[in-house]
N, C-alpha and C. Protein backbone atom coordinates (compact mmCIF):
# COMPACT_ATOMS: atom_id res chain seq x y z
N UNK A 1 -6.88 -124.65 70.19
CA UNK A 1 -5.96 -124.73 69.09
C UNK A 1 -5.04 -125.93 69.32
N UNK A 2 -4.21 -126.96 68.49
CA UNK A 2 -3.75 -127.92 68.43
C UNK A 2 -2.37 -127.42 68.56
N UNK A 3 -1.65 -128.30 68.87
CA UNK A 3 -0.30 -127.69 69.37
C UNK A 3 0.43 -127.60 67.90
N UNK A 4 0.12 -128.50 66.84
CA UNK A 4 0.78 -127.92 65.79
C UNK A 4 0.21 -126.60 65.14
N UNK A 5 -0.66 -126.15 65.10
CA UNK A 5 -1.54 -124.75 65.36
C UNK A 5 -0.25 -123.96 65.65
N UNK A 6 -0.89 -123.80 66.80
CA UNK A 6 0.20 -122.68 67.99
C UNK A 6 1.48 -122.84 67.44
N UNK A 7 2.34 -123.92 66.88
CA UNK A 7 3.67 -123.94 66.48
C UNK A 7 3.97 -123.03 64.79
N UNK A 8 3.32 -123.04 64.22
CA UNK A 8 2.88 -122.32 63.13
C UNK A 8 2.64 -121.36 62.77
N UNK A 9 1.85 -120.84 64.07
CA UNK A 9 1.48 -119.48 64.25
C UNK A 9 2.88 -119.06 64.90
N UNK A 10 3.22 -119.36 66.23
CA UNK A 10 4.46 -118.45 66.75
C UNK A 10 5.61 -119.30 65.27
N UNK A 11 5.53 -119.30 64.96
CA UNK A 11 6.66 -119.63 63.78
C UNK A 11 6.36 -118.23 62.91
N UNK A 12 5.08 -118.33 62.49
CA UNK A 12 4.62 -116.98 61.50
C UNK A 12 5.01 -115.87 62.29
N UNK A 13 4.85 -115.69 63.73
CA UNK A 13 4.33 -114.25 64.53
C UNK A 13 6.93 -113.93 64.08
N UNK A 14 7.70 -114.97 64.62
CA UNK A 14 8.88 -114.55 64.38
C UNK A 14 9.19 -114.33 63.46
N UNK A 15 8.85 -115.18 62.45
CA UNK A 15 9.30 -114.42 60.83
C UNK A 15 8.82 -113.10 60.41
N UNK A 16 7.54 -112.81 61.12
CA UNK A 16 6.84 -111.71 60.58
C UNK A 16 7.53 -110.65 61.47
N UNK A 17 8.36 -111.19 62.67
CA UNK A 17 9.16 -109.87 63.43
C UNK A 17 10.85 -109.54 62.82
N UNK A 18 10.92 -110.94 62.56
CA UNK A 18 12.10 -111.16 62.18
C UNK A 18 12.17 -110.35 60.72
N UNK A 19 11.44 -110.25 59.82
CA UNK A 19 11.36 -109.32 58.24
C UNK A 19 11.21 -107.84 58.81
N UNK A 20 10.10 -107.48 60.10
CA UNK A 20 9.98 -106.34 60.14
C UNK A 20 11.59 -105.61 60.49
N UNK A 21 12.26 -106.39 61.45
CA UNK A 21 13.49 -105.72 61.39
C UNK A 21 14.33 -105.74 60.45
N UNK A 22 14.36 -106.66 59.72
CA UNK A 22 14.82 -106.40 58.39
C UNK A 22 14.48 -105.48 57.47
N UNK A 23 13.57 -105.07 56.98
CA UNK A 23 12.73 -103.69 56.80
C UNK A 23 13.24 -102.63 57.59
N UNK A 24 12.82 -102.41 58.59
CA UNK A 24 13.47 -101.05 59.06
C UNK A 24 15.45 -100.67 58.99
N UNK A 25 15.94 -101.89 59.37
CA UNK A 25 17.04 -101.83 59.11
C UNK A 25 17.44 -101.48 57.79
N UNK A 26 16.85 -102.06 56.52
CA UNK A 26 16.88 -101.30 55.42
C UNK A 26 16.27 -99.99 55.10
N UNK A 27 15.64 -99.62 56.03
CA UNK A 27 15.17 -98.01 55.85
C UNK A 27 15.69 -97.30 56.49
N UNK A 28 16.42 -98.01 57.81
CA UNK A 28 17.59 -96.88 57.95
C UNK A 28 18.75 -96.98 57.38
N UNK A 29 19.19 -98.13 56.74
CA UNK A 29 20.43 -97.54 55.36
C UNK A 29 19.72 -97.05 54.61
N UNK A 30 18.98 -97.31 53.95
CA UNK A 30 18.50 -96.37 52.76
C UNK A 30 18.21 -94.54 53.37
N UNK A 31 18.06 -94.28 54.27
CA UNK A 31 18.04 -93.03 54.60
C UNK A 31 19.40 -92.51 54.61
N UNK A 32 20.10 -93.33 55.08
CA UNK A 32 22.18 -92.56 55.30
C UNK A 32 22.39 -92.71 53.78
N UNK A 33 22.12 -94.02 53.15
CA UNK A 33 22.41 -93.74 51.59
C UNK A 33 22.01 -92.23 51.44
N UNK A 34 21.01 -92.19 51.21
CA UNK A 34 20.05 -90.92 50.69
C UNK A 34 21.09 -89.69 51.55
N UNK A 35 20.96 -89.66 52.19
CA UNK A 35 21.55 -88.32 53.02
C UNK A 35 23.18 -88.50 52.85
N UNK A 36 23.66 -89.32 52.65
CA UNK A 36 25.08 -89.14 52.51
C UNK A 36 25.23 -88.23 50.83
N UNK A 37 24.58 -89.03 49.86
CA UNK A 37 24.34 -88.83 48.62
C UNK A 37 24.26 -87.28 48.31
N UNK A 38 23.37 -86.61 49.46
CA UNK A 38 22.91 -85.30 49.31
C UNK A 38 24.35 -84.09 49.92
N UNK A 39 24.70 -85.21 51.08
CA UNK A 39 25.86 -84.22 51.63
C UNK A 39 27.08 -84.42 51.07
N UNK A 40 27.53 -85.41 50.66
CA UNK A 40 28.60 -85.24 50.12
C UNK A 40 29.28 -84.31 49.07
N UNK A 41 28.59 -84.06 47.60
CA UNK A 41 28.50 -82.99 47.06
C UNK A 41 28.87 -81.64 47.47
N UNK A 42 28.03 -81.31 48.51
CA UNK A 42 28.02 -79.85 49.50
C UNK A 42 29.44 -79.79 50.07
N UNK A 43 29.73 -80.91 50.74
CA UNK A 43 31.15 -81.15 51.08
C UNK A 43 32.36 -80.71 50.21
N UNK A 44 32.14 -81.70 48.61
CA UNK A 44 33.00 -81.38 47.90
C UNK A 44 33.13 -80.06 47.49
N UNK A 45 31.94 -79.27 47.45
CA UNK A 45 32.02 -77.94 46.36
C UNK A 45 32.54 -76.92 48.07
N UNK A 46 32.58 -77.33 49.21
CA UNK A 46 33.21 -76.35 50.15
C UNK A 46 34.69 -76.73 49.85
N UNK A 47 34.86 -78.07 49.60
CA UNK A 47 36.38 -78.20 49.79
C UNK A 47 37.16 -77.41 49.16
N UNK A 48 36.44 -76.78 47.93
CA UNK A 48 37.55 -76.48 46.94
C UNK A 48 37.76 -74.67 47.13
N UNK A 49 37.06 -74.21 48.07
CA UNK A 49 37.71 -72.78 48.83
C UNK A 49 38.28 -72.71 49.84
N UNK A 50 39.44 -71.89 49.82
CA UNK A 50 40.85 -71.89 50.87
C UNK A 50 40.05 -70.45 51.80
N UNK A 51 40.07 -70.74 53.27
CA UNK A 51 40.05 -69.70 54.21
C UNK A 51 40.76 -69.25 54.96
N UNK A 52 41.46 -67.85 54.88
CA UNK A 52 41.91 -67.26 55.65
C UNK A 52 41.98 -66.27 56.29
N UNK A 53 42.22 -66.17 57.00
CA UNK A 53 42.07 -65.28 58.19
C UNK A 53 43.43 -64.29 58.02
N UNK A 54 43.05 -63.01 58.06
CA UNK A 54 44.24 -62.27 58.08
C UNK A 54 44.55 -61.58 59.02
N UNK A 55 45.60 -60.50 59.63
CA UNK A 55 45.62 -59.70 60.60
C UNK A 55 46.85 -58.71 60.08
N UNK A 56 46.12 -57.28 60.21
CA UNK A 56 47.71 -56.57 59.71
C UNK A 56 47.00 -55.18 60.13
N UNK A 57 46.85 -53.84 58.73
CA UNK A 57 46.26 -52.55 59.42
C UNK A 57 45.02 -52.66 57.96
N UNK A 58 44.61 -51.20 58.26
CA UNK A 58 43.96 -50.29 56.54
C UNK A 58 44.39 -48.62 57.59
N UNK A 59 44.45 -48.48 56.51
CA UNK A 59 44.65 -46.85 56.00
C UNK A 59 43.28 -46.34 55.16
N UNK A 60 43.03 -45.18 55.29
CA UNK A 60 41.71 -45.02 54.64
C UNK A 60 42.25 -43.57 54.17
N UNK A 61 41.95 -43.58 52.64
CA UNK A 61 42.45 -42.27 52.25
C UNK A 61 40.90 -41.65 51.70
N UNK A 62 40.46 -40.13 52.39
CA UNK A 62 39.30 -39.47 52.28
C UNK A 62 39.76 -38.03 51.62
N UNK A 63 39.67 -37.89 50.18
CA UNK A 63 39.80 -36.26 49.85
C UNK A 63 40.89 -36.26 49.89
N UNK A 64 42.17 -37.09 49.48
CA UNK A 64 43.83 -36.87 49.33
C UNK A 64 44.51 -36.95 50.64
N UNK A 65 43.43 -37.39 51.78
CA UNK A 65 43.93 -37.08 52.79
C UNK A 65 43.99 -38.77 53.52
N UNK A 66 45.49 -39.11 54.01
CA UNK A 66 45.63 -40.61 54.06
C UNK A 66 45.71 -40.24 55.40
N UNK A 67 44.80 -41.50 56.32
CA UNK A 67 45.04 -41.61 57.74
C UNK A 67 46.00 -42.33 58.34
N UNK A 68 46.28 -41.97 59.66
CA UNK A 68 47.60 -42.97 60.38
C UNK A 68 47.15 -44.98 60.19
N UNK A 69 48.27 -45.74 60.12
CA UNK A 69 47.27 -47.18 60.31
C UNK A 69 46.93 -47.64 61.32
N UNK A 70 45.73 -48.19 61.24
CA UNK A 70 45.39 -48.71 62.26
C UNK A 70 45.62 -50.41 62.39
N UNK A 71 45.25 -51.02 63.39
CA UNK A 71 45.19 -52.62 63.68
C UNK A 71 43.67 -52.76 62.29
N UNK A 72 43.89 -53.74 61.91
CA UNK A 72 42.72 -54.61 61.36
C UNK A 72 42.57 -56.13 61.00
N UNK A 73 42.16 -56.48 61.22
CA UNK A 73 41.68 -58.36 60.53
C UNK A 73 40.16 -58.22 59.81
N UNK A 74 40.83 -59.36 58.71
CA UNK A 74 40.17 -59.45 57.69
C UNK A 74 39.94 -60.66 57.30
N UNK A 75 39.03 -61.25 56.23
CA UNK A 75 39.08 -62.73 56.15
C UNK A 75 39.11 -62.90 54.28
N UNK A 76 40.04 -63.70 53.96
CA UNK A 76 39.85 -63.89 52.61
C UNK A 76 39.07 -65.67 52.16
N UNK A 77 38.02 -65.49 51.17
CA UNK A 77 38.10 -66.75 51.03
C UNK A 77 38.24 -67.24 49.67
N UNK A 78 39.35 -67.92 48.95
CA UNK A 78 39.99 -67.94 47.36
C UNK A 78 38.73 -69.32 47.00
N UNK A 79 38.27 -69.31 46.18
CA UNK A 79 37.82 -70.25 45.39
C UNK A 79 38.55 -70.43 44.09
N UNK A 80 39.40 -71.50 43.87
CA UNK A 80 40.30 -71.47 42.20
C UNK A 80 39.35 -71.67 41.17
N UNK A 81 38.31 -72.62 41.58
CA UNK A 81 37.58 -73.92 40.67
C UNK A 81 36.68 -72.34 40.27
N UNK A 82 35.72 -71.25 41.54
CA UNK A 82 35.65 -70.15 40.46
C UNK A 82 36.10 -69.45 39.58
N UNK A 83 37.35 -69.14 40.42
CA UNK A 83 38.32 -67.87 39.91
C UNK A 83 37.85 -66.89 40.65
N UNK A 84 37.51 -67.22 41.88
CA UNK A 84 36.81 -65.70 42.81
C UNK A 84 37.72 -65.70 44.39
N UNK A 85 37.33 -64.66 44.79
CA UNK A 85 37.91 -64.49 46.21
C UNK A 85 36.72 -63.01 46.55
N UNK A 86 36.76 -63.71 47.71
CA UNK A 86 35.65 -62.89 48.77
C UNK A 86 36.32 -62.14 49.95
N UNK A 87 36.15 -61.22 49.92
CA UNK A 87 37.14 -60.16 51.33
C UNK A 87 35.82 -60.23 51.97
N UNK A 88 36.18 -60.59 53.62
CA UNK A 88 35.05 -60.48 54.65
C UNK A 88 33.67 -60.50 54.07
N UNK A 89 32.52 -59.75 54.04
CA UNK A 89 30.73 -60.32 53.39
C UNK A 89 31.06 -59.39 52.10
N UNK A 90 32.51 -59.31 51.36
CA UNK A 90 31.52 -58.45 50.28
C UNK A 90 31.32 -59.35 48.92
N UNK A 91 31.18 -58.74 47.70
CA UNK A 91 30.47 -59.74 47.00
C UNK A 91 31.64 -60.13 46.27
N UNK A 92 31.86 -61.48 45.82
CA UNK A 92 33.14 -62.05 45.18
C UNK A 92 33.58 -60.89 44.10
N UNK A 93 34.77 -61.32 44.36
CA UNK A 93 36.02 -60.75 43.04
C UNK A 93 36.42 -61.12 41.69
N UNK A 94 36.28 -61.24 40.63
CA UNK A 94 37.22 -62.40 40.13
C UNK A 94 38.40 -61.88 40.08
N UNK A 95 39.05 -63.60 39.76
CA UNK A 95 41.06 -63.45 40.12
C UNK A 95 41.17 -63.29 38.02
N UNK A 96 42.33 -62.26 38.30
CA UNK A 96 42.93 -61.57 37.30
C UNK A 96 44.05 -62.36 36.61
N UNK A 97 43.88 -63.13 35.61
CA UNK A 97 45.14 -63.39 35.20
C UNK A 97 45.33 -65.02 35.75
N UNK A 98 46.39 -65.80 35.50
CA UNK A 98 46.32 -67.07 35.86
C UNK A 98 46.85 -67.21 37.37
N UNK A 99 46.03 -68.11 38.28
CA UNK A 99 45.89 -68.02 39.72
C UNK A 99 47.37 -68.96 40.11
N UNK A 100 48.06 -69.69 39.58
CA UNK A 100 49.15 -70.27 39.44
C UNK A 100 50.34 -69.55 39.66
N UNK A 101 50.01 -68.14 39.14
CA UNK A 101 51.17 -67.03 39.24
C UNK A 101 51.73 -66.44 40.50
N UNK A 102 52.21 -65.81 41.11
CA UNK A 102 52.38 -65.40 42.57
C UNK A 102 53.00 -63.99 41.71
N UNK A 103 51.94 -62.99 42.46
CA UNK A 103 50.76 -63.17 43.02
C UNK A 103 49.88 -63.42 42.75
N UNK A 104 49.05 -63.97 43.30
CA UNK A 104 47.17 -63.63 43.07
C UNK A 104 46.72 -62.60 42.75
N UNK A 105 46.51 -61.89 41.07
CA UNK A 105 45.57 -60.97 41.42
C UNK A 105 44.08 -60.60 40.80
N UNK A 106 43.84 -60.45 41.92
CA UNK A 106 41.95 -59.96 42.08
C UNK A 106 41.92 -58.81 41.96
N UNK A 107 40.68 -58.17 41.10
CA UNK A 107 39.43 -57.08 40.62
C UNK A 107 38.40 -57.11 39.51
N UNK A 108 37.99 -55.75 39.85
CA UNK A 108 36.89 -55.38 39.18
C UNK A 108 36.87 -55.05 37.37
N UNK A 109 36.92 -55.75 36.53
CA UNK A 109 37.42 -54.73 35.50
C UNK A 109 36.82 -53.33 34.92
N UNK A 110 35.58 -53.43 35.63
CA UNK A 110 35.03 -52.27 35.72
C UNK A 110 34.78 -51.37 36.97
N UNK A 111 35.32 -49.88 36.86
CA UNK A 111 35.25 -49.14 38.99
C UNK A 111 33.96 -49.89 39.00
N UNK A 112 34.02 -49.77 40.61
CA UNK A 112 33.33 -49.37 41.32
C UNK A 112 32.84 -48.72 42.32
N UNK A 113 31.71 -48.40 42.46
CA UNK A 113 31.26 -47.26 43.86
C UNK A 113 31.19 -47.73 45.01
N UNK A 114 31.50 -48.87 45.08
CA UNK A 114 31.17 -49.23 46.61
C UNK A 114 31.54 -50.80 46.38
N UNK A 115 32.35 -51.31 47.44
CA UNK A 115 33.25 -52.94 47.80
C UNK A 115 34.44 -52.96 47.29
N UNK A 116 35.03 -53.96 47.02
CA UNK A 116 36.07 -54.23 46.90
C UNK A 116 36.66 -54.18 45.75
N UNK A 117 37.71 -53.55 45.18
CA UNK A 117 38.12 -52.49 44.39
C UNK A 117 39.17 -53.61 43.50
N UNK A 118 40.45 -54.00 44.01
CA UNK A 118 40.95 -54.95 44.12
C UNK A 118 41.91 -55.10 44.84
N UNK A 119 43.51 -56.19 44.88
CA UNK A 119 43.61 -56.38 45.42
C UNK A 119 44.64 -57.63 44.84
N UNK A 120 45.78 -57.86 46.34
CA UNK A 120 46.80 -58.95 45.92
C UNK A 120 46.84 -60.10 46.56
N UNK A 121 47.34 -61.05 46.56
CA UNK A 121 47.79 -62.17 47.63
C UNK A 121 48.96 -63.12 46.99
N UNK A 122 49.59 -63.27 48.04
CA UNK A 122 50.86 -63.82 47.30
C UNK A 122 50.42 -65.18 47.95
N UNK A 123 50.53 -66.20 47.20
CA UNK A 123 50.21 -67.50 47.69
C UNK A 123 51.56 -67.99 48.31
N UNK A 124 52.86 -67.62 48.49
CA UNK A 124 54.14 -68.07 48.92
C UNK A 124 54.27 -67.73 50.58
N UNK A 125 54.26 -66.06 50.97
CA UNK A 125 54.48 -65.37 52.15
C UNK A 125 53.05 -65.26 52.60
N UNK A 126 52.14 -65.44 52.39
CA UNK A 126 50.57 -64.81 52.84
C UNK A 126 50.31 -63.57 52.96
N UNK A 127 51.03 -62.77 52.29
CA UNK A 127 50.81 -61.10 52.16
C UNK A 127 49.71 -60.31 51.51
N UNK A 128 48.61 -60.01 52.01
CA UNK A 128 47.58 -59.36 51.21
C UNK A 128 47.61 -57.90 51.28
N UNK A 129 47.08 -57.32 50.40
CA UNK A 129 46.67 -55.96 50.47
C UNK A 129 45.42 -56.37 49.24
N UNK A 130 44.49 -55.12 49.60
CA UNK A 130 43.04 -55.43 49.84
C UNK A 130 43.03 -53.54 49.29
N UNK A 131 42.08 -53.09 48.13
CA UNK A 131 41.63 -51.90 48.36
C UNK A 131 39.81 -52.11 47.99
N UNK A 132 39.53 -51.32 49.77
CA UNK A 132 37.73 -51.18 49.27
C UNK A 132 37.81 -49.94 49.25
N UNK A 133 35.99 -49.69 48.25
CA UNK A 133 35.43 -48.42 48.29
C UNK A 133 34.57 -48.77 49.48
N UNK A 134 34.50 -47.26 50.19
CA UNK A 134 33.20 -47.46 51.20
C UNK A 134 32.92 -45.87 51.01
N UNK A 135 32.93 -45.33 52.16
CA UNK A 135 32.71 -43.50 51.85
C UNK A 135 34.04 -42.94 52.15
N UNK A 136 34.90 -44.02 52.21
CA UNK A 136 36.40 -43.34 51.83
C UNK A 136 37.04 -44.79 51.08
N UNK A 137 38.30 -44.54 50.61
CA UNK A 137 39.41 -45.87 49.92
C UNK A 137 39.82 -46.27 51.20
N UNK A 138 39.45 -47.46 51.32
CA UNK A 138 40.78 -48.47 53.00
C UNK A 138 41.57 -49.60 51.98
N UNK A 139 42.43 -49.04 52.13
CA UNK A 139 43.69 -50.07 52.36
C UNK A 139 43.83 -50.85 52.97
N UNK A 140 43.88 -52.40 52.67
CA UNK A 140 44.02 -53.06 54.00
C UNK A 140 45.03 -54.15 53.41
N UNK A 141 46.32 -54.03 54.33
CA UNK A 141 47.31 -54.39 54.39
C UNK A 141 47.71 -55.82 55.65
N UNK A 142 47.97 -56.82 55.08
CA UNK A 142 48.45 -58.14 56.22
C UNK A 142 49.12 -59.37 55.96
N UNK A 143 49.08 -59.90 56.91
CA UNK A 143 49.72 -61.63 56.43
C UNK A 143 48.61 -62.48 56.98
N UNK A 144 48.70 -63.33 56.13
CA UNK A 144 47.20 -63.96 55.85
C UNK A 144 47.55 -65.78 55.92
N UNK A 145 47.11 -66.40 56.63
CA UNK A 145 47.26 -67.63 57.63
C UNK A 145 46.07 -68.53 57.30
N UNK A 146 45.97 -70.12 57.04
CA UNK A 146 44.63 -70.88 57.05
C UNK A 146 43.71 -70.83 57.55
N UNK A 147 42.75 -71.03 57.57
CA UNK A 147 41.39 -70.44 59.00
C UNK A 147 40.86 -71.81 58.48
N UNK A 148 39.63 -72.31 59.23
CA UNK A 148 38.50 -73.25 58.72
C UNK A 148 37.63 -72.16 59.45
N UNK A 149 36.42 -72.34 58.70
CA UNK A 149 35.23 -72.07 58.93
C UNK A 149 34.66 -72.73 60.68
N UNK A 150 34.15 -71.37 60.84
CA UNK A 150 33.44 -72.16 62.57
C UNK A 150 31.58 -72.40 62.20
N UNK A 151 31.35 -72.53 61.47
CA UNK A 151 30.57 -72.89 61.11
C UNK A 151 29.91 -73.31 59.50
């Protein structure tokens, strides 16, 4: 091969390395594009529920008959943008009335046989009370503090 040959060729062989990294480098932004695109969203629609963590008692009244209180923690989580709030896994609430007001209040407008019945929160002091059905009424009474999610 002639030396201008060989100069031509390793000229071609760097450009052709030199684009490939250019290429991949654009396929790995285009992947964070792509994946940012997807997470961000998810991000926003968590932002807009408040978590907290509560700690206070319940009382459980069975047959007219109210028990001593005990210790309990509980977790509330308010969504405004729904109008819902979730006590620990049960199934959302909606909030009663305009959420602006103090208090907060959450229920069912129709009974029910079983979860969460309803219920207050003062957005000023963090004071909740909480009534579920389970196979008795619990009361659950506390002051209720920011949490983030641990996962």
């Amino acid at each position: 091969m002639r030396p201008v040959t060989t100069g031509i060729v390793v000229a071609l062989r760097s450009t052709a390395a030199v684009i490939r990294r250019r290429v991949m480098r654009f396929d790995l932004v285009l992947r964070w594009v792509v994946a940012l695109n997807f997470i961000t969203p998810c991000l926003e629609a968590r932002a807009e529920a408040t978590y907290l963590s509560c700690s206070g008692t319940v009382r459980m009244i069975r047959a007219g008959i109210l028990s001593p209180e005990e210790p309990w923690i509980f977790s509330l989580s308010v969504d405004l943008e729904r109008k819902t709030i979730i006590v620990d896994d049960y199934e959302p609430v909606p909030l009663v009335g305009d959420p602006s007001i103090n208090p907060i209040v959450f229920g069912l407008s129709q009974p029910t046989m079983f979860g969460v019945r309803s219920g207050t929160l003062n957005h000023v002091t963090g004071t909740a009370t909480v009534h579920i059905i389970k196979d008795s009424l619990q009361v659950l009474n506390g002051i209720c503090k920011p949490a983030r999610k641990v996962l």
